[in-house]
PDB file of N, CA and C in Angstrom:
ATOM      1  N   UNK A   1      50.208 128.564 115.905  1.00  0.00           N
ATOM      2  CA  UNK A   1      49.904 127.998 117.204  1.00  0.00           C
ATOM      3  C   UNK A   1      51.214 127.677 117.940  1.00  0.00           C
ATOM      4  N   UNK A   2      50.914 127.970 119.123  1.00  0.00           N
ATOM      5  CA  UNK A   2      52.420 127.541 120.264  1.00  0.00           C
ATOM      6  C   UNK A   2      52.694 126.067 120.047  1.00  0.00           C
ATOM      7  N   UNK A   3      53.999 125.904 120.013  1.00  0.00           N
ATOM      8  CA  UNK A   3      54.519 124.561 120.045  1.00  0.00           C
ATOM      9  C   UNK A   3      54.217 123.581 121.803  1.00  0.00           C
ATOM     10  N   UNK A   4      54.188 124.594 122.596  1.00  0.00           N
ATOM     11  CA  UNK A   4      53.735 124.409 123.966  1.00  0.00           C
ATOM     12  C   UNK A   4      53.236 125.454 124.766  1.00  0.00           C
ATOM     13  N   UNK A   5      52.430 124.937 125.740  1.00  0.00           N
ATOM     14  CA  UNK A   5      51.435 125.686 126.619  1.00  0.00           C
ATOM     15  C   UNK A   5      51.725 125.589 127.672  1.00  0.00           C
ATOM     16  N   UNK A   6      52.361 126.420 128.651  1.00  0.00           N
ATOM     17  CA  UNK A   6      52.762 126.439 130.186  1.00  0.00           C
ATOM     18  C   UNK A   6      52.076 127.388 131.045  1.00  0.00           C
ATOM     19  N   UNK A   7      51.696 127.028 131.966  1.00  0.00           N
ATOM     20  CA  UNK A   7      50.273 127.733 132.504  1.00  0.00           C
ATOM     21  C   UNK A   7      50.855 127.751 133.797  1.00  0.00           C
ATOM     22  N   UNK A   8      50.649 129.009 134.740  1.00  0.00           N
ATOM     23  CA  UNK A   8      50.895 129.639 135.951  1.00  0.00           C
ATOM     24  C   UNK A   8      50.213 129.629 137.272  1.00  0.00           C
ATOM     25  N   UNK A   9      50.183 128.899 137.760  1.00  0.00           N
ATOM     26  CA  UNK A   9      48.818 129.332 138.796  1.00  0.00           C
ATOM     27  C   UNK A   9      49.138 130.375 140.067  1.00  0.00           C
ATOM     28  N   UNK A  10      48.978 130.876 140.601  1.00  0.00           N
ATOM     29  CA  UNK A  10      49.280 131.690 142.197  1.00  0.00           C
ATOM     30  C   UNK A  10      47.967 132.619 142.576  1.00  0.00           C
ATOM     31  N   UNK A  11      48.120 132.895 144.048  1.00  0.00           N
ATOM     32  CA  UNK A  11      46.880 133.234 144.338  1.00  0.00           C
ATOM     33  C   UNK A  11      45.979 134.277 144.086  1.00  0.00           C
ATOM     34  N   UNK A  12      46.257 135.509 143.042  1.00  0.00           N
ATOM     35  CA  UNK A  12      45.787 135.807 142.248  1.00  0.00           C
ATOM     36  C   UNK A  12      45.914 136.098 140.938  1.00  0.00           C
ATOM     37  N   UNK A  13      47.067 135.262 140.458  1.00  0.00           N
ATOM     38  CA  UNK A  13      47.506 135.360 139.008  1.00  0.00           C
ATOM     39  C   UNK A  13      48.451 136.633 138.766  1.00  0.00           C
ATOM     40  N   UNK A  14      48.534 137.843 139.718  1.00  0.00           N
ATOM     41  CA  UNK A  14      49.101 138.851 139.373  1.00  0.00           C
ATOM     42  C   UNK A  14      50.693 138.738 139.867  1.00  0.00           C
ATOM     43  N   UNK A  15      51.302 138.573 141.064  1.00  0.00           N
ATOM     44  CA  UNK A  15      52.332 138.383 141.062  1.00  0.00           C
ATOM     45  C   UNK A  15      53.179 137.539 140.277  1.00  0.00           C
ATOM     46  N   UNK A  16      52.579 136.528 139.478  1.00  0.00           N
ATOM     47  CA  UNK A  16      53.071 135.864 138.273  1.00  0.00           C
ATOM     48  C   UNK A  16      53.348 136.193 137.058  1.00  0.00           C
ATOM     49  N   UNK A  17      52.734 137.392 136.786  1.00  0.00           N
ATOM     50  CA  UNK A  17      52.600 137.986 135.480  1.00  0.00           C
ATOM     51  C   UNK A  17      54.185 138.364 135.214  1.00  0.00           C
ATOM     52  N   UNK A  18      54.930 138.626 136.239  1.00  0.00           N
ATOM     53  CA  UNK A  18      55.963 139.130 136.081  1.00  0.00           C
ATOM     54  C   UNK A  18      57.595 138.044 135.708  1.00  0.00           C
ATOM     55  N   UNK A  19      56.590 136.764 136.436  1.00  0.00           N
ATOM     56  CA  UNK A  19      57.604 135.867 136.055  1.00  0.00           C
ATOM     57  C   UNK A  19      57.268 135.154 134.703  1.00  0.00           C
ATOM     58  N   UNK A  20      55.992 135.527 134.136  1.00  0.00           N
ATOM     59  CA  UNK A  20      55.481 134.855 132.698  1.00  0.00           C
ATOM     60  C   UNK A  20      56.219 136.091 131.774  1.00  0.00           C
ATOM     61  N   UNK A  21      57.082 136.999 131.974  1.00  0.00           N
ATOM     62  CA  UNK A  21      57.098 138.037 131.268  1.00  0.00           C
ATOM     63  C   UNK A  21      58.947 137.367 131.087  1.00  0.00           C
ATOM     64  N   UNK A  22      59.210 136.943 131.952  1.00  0.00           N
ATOM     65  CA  UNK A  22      61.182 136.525 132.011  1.00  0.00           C
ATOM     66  C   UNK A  22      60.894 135.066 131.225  1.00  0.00           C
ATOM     67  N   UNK A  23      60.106 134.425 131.508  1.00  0.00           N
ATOM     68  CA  UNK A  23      59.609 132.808 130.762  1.00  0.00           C
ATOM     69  C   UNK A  23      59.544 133.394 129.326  1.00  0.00           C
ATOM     70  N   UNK A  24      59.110 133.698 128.842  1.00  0.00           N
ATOM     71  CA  UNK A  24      58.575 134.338 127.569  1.00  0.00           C
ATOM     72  C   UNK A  24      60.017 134.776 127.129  1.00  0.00           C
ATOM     73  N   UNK A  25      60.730 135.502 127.677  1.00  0.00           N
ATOM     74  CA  UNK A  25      62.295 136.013 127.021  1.00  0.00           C
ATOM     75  C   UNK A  25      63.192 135.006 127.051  1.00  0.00           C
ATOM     76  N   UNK A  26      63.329 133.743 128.065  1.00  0.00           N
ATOM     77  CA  UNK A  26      63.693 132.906 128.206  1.00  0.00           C
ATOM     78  C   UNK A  26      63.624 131.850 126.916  1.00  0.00           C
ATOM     79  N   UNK A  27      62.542 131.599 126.487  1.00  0.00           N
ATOM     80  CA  UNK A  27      62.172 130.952 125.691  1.00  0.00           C
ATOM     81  C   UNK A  27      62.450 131.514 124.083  1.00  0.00           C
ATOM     82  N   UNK A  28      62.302 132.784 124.071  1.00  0.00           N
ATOM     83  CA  UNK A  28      62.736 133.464 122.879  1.00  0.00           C
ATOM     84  C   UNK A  28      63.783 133.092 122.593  1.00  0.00           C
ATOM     85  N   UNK A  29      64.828 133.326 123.373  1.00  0.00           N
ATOM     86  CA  UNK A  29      66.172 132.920 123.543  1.00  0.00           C
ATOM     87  C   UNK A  29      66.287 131.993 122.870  1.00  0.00           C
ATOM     88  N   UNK A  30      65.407 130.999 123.389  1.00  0.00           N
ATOM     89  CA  UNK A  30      65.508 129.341 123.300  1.00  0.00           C
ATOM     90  C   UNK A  30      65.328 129.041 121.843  1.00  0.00           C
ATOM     91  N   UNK A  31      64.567 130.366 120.984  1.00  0.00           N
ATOM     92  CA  UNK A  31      64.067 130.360 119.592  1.00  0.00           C
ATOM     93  C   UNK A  31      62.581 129.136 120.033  1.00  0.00           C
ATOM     94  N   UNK A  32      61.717 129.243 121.205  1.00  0.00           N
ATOM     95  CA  UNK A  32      60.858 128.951 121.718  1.00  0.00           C
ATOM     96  C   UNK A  32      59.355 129.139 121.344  1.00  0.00           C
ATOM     97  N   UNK A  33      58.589 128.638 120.624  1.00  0.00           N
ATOM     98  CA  UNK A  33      57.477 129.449 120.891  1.00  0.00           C
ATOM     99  C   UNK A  33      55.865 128.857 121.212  1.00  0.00           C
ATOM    100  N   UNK A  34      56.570 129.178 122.976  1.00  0.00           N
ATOM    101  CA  UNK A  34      55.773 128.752 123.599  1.00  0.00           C
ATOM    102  C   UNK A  34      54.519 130.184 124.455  1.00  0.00           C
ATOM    103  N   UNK A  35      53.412 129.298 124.173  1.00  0.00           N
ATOM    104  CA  UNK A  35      52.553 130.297 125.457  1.00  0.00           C
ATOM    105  C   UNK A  35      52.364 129.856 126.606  1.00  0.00           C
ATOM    106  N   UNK A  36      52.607 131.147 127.564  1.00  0.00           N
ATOM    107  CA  UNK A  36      52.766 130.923 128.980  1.00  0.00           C
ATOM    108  C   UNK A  36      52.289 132.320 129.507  1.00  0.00           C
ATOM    109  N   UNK A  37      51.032 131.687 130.648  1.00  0.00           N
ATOM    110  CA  UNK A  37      50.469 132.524 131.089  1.00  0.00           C
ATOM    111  C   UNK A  37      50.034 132.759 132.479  1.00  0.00           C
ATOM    112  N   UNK A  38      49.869 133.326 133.006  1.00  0.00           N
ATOM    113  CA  UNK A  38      49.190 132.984 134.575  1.00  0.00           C
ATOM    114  C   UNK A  38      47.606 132.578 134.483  1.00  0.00           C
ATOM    115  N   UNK A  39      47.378 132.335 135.653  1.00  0.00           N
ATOM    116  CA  UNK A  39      46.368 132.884 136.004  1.00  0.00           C
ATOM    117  C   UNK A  39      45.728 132.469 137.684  1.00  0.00           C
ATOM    118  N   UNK A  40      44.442 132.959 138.161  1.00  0.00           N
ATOM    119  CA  UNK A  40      44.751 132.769 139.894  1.00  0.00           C
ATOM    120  C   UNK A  40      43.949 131.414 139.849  1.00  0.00           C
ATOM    121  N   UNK A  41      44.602 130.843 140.947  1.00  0.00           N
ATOM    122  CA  UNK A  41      44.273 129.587 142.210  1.00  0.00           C
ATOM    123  C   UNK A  41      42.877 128.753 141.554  1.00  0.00           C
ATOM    124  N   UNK A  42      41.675 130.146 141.687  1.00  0.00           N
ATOM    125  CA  UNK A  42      40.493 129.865 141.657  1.00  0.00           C
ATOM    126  C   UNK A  42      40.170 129.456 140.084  1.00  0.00           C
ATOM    127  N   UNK A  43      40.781 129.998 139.139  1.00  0.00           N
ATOM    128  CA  UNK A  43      40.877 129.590 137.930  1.00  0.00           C
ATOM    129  C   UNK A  43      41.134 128.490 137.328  1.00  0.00           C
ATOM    130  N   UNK A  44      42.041 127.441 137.881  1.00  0.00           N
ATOM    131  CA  UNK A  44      42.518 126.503 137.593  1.00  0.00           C
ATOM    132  C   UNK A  44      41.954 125.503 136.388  1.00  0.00           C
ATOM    133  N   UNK A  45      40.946 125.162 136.876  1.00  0.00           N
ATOM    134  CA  UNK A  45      40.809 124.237 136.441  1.00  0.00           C
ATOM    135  C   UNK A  45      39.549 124.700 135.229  1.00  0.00           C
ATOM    136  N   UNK A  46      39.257 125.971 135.008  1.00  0.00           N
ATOM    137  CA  UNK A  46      38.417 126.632 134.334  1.00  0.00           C
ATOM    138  C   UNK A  46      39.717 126.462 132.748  1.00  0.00           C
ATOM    139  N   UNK A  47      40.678 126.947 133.369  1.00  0.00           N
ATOM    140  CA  UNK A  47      42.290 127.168 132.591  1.00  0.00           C
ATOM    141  C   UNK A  47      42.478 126.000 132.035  1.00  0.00           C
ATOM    142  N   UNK A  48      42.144 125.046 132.798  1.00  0.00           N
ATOM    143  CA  UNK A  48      42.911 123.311 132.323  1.00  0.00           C
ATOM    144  C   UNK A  48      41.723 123.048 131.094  1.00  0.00           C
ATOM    145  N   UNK A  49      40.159 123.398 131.407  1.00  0.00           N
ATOM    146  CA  UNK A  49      39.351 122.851 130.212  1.00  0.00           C
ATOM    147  C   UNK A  49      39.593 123.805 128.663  1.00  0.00           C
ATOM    148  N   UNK A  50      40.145 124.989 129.302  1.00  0.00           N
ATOM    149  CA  UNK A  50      39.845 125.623 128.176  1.00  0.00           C
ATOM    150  C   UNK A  50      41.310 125.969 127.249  1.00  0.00           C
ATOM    151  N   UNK A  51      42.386 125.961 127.959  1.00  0.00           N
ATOM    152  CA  UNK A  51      43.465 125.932 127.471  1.00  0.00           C
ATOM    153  C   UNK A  51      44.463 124.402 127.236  1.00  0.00           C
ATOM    154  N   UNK A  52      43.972 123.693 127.864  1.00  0.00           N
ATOM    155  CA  UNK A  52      44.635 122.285 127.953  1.00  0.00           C
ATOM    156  C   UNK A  52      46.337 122.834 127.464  1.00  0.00           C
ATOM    157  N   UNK A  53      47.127 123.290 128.749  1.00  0.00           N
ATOM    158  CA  UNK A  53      48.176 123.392 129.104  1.00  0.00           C
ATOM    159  C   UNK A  53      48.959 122.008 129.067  1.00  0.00           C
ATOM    160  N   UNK A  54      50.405 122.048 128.668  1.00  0.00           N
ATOM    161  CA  UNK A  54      51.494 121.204 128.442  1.00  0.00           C
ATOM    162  C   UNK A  54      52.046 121.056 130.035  1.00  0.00           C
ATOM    163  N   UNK A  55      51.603 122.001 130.779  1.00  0.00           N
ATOM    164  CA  UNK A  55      52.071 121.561 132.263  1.00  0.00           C
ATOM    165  C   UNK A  55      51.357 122.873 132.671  1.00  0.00           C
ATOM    166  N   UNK A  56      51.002 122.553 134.334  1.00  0.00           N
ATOM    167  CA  UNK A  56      51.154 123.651 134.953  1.00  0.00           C
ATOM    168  C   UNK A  56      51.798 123.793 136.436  1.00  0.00           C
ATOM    169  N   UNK A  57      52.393 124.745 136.422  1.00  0.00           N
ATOM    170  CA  UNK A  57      53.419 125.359 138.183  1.00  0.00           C
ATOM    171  C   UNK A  57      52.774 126.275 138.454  1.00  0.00           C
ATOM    172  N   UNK A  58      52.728 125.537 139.970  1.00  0.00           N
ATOM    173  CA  UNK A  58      51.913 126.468 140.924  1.00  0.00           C
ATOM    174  C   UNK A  58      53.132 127.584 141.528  1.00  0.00           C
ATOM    175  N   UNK A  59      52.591 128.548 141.913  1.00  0.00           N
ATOM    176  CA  UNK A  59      53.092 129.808 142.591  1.00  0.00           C
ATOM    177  C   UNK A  59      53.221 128.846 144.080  1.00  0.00           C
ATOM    178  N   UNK A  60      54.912 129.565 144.874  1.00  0.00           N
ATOM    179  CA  UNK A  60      54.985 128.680 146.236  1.00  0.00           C
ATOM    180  C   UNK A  60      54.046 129.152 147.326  1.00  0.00           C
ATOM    181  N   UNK A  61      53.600 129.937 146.849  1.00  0.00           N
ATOM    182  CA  UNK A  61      52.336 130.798 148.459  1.00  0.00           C
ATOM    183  C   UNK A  61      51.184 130.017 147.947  1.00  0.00           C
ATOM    184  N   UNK A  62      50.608 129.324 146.943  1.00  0.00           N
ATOM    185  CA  UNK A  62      49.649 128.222 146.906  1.00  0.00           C
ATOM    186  C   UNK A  62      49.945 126.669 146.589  1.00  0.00           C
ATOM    187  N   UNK A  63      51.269 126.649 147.476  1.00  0.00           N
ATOM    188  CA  UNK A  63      51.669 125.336 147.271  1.00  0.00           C
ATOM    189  C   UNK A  63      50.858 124.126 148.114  1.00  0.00           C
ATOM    190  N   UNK A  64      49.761 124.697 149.346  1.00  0.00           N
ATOM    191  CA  UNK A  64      49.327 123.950 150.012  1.00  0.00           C
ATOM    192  C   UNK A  64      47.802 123.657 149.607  1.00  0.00           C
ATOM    193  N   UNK A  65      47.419 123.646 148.112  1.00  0.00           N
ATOM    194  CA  UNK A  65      46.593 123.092 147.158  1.00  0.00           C
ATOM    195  C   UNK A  65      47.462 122.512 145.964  1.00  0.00           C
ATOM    196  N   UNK A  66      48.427 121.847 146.003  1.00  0.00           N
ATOM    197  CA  UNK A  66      49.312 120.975 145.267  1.00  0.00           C
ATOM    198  C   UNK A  66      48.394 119.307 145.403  1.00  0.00           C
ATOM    199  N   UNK A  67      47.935 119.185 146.594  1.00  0.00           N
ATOM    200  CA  UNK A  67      47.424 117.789 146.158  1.00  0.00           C
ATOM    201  C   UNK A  67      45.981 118.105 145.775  1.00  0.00           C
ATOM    202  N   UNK A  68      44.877 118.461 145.613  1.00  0.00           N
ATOM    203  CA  UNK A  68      43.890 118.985 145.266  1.00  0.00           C
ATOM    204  C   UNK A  68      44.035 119.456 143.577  1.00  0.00           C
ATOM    205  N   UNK A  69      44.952 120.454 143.276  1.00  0.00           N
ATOM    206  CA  UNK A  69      45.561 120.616 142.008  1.00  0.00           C
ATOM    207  C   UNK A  69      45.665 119.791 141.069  1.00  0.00           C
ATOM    208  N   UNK A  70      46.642 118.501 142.011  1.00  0.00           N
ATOM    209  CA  UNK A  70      47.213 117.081 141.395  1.00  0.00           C
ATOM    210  C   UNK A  70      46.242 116.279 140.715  1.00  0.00           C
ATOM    211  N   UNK A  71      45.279 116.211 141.232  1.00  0.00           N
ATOM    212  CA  UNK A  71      43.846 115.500 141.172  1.00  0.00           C
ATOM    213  C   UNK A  71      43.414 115.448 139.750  1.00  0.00           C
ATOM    214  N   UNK A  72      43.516 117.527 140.225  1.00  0.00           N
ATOM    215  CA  UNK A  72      42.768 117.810 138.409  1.00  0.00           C
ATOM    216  C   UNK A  72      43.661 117.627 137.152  1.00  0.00           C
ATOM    217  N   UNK A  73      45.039 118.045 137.521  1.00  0.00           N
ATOM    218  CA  UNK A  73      45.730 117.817 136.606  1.00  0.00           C
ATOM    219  C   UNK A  73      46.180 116.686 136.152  1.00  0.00           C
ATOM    220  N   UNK A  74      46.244 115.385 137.134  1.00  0.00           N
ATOM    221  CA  UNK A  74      46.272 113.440 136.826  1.00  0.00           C
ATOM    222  C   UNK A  74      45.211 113.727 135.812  1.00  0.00           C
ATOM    223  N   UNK A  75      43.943 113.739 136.166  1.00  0.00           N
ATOM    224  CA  UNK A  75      42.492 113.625 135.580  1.00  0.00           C
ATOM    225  C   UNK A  75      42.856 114.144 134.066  1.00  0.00           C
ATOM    226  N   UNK A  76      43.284 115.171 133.639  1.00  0.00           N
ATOM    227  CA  UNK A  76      43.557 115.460 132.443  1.00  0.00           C
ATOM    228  C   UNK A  76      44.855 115.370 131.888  1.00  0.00           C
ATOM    229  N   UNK A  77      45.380 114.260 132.625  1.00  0.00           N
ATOM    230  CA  UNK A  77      47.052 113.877 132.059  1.00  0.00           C
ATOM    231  C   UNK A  77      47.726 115.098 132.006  1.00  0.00           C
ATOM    232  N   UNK A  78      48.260 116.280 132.821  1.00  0.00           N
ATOM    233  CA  UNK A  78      48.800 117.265 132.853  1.00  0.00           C
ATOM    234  C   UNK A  78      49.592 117.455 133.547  1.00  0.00           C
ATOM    235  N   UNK A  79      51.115 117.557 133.388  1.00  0.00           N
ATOM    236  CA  UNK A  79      51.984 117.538 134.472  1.00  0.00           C
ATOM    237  C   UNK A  79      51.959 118.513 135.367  1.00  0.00           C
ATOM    238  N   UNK A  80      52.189 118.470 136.388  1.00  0.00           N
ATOM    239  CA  UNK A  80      52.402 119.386 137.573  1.00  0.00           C
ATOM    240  C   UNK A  80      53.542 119.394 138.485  1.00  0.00           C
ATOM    241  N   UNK A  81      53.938 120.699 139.239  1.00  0.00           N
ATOM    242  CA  UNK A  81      54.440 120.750 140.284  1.00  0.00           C
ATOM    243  C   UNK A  81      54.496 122.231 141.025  1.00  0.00           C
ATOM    244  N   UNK A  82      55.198 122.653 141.678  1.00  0.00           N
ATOM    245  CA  UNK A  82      55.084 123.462 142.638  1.00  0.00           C
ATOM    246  C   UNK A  82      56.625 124.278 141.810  1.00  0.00           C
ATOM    247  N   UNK A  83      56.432 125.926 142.064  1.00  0.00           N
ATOM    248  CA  UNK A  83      57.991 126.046 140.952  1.00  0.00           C
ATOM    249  C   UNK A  83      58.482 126.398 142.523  1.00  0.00           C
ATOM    250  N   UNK A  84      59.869 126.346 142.285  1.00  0.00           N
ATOM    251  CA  UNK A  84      60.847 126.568 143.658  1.00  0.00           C
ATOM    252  C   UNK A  84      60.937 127.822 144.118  1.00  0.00           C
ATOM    253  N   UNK A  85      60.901 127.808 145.603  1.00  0.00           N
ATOM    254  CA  UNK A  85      61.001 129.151 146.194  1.00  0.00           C
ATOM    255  C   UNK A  85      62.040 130.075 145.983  1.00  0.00           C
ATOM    256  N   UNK A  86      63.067 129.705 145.831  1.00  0.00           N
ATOM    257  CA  UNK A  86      64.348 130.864 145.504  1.00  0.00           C
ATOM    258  C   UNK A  86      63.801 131.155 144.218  1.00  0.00           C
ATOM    259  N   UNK A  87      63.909 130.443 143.129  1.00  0.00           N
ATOM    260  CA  UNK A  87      63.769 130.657 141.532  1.00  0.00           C
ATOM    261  C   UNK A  87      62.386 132.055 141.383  1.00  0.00           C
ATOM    262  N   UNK A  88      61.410 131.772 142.071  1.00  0.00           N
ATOM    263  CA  UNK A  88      60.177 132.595 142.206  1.00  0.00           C
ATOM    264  C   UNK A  88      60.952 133.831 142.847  1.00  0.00           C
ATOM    265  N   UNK A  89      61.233 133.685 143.712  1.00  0.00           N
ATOM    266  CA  UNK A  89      61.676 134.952 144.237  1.00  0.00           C
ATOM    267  C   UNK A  89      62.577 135.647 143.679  1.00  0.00           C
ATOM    268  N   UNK A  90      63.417 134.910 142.961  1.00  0.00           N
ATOM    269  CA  UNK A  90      64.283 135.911 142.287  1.00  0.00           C
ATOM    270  C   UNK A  90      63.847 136.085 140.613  1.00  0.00           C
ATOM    271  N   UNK A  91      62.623 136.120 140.651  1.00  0.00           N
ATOM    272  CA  UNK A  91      62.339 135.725 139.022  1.00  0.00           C
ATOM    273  C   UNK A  91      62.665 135.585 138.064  1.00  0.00           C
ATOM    274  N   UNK A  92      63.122 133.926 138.301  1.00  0.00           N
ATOM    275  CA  UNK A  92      64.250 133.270 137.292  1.00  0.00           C
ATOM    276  C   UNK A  92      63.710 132.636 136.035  1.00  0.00           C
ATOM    277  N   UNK A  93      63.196 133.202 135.538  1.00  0.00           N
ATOM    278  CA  UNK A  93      62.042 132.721 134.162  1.00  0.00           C
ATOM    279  C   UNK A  93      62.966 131.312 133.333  1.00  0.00           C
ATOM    280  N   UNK A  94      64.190 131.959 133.240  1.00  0.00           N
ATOM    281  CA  UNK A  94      65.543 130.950 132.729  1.00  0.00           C
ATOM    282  C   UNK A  94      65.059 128.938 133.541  1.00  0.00           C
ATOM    283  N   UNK A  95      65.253 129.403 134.583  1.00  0.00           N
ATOM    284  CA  UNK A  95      64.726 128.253 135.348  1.00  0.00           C
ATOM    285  C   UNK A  95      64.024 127.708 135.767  1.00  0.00           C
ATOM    286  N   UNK A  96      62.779 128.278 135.618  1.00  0.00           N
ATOM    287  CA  UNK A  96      61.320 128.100 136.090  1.00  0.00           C
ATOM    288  C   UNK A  96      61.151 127.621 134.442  1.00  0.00           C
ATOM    289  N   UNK A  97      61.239 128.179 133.295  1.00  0.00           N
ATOM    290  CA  UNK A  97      61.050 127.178 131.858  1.00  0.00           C
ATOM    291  C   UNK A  97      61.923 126.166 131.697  1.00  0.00           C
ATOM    292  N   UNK A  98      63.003 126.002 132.887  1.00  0.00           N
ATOM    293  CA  UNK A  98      63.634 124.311 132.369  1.00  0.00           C
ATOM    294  C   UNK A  98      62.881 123.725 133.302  1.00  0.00           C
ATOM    295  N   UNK A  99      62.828 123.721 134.146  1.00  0.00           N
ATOM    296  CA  UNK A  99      61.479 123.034 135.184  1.00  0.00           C
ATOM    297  C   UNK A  99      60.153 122.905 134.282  1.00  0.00           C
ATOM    298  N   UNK A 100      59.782 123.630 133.854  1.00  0.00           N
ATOM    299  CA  UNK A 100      58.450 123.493 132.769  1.00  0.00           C
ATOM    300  C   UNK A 100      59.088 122.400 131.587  1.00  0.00           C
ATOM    301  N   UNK A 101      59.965 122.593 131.496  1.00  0.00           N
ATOM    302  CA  UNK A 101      60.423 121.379 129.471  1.00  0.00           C
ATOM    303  C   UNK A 101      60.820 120.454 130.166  1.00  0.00           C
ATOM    304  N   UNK A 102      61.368 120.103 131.659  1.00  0.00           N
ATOM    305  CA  UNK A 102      61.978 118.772 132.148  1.00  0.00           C
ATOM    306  C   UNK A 102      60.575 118.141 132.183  1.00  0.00           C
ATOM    307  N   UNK A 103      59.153 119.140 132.894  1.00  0.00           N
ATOM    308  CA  UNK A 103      58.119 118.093 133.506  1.00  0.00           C
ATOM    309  C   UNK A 103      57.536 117.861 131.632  1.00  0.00           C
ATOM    310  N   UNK A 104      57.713 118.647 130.900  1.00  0.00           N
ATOM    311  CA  UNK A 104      56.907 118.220 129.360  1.00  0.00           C
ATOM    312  C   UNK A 104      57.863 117.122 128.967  1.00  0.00           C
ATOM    313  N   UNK A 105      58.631 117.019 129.050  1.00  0.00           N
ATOM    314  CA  UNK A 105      59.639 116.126 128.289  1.00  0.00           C
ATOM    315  C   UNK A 105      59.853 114.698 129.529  1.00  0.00           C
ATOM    316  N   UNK A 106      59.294 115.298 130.394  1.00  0.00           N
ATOM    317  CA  UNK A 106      59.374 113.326 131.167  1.00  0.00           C
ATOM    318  C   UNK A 106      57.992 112.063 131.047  1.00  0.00           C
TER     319      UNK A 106
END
């Protein structure tokens, strides 16, 4: 079993796949072994009952369901935030998983 669970959200889970693929090497690196996965918007909270994720980051093109998100993820003690627009865009998996271990580890 993963030592931690980092979960993806964006608006259809697919443009993420690519940054769960640099997270994943990132973490190897790290001698990590964590699962991290996407999945879309509408999923969320289907994701939160059934995977009970160590955090989840939203994709920045569905950052304007961050407080709605927040709700569900308070409700099940799950950290959250929004991952940063440069880091996404340049798919910085390196930095988007220290953003994921800062929000597990605070």
């Amino acid at each position: 079993m993963a030592e931690k669970t980092i979960m993806l959200a964006c608006a259809a889970g697919m443009s993420t796949s690519l940054l769960v693929s640099k997270m994943q090497e990132a973490a190897k690196a790290q001698g990590k072994d964590y699962k991290i996965f996407a999945t879309s918007a509408s999923g969320i909270q289907d994701e939160l009952d059934t995977e009970h994720p160590d955090v989840l980051l939203l994709g920045p093109q569905v950052q304007y369901m961050k407080d709605s998100v927040k709700q569900m993820t308070d409700a099940a003690g799950i950290p959250m935030d929004v991952i940063n627009m440069q880091d996404y865009g340049m798919m910085n998996g390196e930095k988007v998983l220290a953003t994921a271990q800062a929000l597990i580890n605070d």
